[in-house]
PDB file of N, CA and C in Angstrom:
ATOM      1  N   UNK A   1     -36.400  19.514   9.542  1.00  0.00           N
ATOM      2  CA  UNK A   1     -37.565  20.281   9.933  1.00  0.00           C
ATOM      3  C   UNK A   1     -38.348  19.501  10.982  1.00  0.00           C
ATOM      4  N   UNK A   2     -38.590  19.954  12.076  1.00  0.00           N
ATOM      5  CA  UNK A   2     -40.055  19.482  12.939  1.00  0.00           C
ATOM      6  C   UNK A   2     -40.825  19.381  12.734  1.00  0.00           C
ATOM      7  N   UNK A   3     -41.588  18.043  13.082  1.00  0.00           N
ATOM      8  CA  UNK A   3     -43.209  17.659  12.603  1.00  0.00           C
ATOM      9  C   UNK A   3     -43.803  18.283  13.890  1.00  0.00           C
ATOM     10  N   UNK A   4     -45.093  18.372  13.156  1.00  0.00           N
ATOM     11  CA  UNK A   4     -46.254  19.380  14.265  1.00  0.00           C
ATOM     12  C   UNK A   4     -47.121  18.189  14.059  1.00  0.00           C
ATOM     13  N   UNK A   5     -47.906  17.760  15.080  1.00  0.00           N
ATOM     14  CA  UNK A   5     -49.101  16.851  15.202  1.00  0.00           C
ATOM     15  C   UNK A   5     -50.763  17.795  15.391  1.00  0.00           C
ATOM     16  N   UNK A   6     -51.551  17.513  14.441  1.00  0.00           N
ATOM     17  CA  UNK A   6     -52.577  18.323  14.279  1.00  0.00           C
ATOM     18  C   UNK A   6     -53.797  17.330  14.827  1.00  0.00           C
ATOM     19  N   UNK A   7     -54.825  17.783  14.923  1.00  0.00           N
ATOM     20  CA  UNK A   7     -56.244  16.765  14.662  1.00  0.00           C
ATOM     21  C   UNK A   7     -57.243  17.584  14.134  1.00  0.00           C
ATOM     22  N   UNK A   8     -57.710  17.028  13.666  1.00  0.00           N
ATOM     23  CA  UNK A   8     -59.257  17.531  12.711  1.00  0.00           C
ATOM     24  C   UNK A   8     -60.671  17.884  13.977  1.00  0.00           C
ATOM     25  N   UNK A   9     -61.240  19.055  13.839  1.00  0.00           N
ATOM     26  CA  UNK A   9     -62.448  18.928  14.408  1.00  0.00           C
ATOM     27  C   UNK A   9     -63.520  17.996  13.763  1.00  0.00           C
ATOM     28  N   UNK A  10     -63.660  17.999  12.677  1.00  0.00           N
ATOM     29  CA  UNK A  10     -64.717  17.723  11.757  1.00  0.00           C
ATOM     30  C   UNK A  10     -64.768  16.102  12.018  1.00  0.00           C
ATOM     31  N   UNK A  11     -63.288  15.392  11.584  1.00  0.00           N
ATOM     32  CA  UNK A  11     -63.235  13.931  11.252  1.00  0.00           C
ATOM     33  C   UNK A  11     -62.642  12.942  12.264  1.00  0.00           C
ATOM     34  N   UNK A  12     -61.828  13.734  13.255  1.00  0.00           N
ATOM     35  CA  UNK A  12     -61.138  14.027  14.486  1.00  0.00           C
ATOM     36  C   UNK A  12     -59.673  12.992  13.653  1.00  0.00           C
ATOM     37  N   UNK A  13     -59.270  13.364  12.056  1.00  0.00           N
ATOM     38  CA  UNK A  13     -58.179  12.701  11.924  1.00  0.00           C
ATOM     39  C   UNK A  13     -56.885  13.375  13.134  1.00  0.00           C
ATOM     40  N   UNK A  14     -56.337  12.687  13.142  1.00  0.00           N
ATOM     41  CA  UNK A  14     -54.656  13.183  13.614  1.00  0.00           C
ATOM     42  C   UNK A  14     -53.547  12.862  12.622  1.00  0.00           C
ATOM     43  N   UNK A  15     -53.264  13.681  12.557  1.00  0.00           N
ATOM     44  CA  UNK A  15     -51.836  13.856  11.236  1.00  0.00           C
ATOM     45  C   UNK A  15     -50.733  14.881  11.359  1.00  0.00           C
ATOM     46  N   UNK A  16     -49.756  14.548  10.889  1.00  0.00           N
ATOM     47  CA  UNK A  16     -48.372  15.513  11.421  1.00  0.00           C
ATOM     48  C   UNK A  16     -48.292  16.522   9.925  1.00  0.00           C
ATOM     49  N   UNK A  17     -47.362  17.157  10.300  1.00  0.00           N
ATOM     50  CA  UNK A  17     -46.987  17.980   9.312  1.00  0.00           C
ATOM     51  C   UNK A  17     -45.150  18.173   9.161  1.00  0.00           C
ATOM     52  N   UNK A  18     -44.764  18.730   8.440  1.00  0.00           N
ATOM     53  CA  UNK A  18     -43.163  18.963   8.852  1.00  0.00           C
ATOM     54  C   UNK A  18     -43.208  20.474   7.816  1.00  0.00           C
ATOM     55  N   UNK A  19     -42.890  21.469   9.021  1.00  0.00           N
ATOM     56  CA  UNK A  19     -42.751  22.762   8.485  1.00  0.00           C
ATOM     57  C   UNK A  19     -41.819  23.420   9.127  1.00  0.00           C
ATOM     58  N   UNK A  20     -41.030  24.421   9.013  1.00  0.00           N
ATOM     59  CA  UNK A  20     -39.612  25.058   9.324  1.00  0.00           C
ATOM     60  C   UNK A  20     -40.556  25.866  10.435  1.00  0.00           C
ATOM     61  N   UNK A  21     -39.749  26.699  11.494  1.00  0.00           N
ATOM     62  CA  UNK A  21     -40.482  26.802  13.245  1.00  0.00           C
ATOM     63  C   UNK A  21     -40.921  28.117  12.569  1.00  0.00           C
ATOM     64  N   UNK A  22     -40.128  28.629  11.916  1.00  0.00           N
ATOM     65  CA  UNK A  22     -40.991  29.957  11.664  1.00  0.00           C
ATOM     66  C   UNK A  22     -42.802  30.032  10.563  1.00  0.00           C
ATOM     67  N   UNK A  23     -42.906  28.927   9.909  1.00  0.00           N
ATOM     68  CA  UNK A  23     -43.742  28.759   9.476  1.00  0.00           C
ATOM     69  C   UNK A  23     -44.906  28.401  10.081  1.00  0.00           C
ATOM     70  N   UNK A  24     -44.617  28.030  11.445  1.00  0.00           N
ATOM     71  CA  UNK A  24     -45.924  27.633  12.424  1.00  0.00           C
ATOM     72  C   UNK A  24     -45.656  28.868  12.657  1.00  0.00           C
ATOM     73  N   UNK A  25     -45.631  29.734  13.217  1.00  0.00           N
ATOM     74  CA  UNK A  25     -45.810  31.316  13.939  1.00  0.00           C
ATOM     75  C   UNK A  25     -46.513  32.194  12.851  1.00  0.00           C
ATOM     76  N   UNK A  26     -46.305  32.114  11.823  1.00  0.00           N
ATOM     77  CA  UNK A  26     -46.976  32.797  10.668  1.00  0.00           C
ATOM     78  C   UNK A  26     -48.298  32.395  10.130  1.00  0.00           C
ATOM     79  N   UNK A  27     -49.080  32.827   9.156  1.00  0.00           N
ATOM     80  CA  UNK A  27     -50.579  32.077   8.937  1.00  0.00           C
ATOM     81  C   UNK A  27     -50.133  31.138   8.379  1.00  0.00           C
ATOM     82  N   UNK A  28     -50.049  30.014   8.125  1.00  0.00           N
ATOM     83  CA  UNK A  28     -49.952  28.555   7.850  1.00  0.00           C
ATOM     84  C   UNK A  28     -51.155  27.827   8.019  1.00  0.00           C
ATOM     85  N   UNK A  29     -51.590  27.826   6.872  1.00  0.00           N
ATOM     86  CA  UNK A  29     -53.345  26.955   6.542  1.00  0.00           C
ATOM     87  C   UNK A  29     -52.727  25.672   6.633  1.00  0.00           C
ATOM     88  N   UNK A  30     -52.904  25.104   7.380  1.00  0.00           N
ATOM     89  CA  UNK A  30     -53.177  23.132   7.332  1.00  0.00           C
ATOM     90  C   UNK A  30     -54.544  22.723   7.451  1.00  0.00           C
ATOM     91  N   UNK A  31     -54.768  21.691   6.135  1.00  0.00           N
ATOM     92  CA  UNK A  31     -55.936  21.204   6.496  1.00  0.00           C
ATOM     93  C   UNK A  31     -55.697  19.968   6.639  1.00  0.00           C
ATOM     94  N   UNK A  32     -56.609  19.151   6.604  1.00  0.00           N
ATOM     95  CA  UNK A  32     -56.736  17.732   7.245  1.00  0.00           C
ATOM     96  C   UNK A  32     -57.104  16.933   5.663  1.00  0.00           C
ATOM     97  N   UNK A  33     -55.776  15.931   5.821  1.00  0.00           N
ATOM     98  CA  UNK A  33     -55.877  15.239   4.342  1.00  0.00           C
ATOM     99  C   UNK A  33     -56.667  14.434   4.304  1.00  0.00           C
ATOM    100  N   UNK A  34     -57.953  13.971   5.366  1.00  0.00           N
ATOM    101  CA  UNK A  34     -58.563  12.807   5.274  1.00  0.00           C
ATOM    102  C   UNK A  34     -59.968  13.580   4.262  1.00  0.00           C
ATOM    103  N   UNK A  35     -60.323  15.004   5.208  1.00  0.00           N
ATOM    104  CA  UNK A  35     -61.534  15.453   4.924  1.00  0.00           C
ATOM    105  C   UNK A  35     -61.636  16.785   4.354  1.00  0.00           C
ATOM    106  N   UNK A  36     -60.064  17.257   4.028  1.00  0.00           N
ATOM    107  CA  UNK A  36     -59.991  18.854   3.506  1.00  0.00           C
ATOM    108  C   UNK A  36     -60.817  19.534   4.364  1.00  0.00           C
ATOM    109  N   UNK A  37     -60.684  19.553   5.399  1.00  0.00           N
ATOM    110  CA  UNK A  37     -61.472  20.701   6.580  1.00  0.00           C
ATOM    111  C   UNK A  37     -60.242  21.836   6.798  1.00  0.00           C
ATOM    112  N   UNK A  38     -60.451  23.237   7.126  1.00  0.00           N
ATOM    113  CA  UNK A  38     -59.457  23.493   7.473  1.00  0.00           C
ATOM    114  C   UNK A  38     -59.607  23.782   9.009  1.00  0.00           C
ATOM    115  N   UNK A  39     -60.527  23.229   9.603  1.00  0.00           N
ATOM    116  CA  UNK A  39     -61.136  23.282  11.533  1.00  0.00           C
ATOM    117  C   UNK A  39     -60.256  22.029  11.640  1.00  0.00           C
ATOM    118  N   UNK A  40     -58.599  22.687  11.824  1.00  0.00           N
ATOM    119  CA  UNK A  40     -58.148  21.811  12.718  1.00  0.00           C
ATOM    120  C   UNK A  40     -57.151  22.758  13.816  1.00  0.00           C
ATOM    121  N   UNK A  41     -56.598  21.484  14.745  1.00  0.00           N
ATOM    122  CA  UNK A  41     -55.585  22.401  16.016  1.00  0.00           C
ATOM    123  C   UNK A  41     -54.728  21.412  16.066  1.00  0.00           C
ATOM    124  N   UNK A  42     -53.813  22.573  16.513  1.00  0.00           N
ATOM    125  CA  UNK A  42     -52.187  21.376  16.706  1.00  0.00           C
ATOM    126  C   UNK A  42     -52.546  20.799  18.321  1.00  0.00           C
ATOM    127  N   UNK A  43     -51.826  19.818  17.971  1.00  0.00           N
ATOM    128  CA  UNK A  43     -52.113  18.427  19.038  1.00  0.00           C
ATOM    129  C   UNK A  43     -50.947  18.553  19.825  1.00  0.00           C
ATOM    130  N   UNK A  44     -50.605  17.937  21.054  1.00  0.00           N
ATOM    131  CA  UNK A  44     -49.585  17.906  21.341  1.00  0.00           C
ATOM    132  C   UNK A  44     -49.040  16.235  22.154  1.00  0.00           C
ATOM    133  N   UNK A  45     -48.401  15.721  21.217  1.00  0.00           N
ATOM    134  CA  UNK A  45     -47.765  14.502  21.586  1.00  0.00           C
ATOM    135  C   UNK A  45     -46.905  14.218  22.890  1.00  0.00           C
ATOM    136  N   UNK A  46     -47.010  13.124  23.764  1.00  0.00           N
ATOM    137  CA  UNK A  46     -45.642  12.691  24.762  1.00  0.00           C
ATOM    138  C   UNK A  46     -44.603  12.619  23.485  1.00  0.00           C
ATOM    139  N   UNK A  47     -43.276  13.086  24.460  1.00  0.00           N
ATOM    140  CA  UNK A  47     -42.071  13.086  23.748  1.00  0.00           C
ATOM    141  C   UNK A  47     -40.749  11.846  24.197  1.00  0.00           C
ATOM    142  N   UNK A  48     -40.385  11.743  23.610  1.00  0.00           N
ATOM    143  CA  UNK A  48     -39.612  10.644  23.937  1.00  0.00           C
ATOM    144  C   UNK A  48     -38.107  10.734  24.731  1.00  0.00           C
ATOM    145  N   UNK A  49     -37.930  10.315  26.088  1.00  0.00           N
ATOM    146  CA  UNK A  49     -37.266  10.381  26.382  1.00  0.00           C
ATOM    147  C   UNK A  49     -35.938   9.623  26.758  1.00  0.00           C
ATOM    148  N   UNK A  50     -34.390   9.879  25.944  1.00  0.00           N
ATOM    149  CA  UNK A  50     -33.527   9.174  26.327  1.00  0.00           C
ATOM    150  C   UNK A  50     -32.561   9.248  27.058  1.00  0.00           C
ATOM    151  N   UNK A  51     -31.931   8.103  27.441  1.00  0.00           N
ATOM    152  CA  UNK A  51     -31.197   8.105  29.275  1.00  0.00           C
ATOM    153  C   UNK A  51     -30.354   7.073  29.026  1.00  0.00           C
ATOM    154  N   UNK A  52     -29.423   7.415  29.542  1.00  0.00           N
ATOM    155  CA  UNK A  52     -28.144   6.165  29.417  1.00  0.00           C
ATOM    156  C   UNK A  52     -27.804   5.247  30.737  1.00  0.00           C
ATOM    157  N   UNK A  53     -27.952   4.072  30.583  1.00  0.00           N
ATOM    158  CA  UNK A  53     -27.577   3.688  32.172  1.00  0.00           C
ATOM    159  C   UNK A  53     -26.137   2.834  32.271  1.00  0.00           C
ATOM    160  N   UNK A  54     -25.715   2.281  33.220  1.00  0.00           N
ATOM    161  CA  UNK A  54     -24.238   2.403  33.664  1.00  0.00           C
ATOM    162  C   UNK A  54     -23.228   1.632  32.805  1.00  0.00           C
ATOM    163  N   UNK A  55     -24.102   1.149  32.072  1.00  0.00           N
ATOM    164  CA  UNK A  55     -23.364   0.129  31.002  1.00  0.00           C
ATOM    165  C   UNK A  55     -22.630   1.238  29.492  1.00  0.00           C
ATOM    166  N   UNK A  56     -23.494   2.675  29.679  1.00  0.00           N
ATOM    167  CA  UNK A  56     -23.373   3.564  28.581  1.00  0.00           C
ATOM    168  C   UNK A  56     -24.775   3.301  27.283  1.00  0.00           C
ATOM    169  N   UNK A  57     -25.320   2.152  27.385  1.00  0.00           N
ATOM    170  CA  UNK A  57     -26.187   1.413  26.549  1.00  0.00           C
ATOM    171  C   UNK A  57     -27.381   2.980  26.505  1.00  0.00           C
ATOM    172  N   UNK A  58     -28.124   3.246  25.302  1.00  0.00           N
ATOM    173  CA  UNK A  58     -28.518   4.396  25.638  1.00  0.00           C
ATOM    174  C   UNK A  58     -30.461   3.572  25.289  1.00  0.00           C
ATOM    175  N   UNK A  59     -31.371   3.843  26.132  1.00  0.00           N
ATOM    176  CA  UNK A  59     -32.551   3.790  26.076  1.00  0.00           C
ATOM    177  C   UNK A  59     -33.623   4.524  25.988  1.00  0.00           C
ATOM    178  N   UNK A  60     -34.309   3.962  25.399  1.00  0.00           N
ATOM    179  CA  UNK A  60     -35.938   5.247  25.540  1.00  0.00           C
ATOM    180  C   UNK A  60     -37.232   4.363  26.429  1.00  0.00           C
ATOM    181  N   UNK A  61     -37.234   6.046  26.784  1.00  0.00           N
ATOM    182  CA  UNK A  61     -39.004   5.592  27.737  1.00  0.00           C
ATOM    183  C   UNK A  61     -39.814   6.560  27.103  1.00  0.00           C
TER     184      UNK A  61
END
């Protein structure tokens, strides 16, 4: 399953979640485990990208 990255309005925590893709499209209450608010929004993280260079050796940036 894919984690979703959220943040809190209230506490401004940031915290992930891991829910199946159709469960984000549907009402899906997440609240924020620091402060039980449910005023939060999904966040959106840099993703990690990997690349192989001539050796085959495979890296991330």
């Amino acid at each position: 399953m894919p984690n979703y990255s959220f943040k809190c309005r209230d506490c401004e925590n940031k915290f992930s979640i891991s829910a199946k893709m159709s469960e984000i499209g549907e009402d899906l209450e997440v609240e924020c485990p620091e402060c039980g608010s449910d005023d939060v929004f999904q966040s959106f993280d840099g993703i990690g990208i990997m690349s192989c260079n001539s050796s085959g050796s495979a890296a991330f940036s």
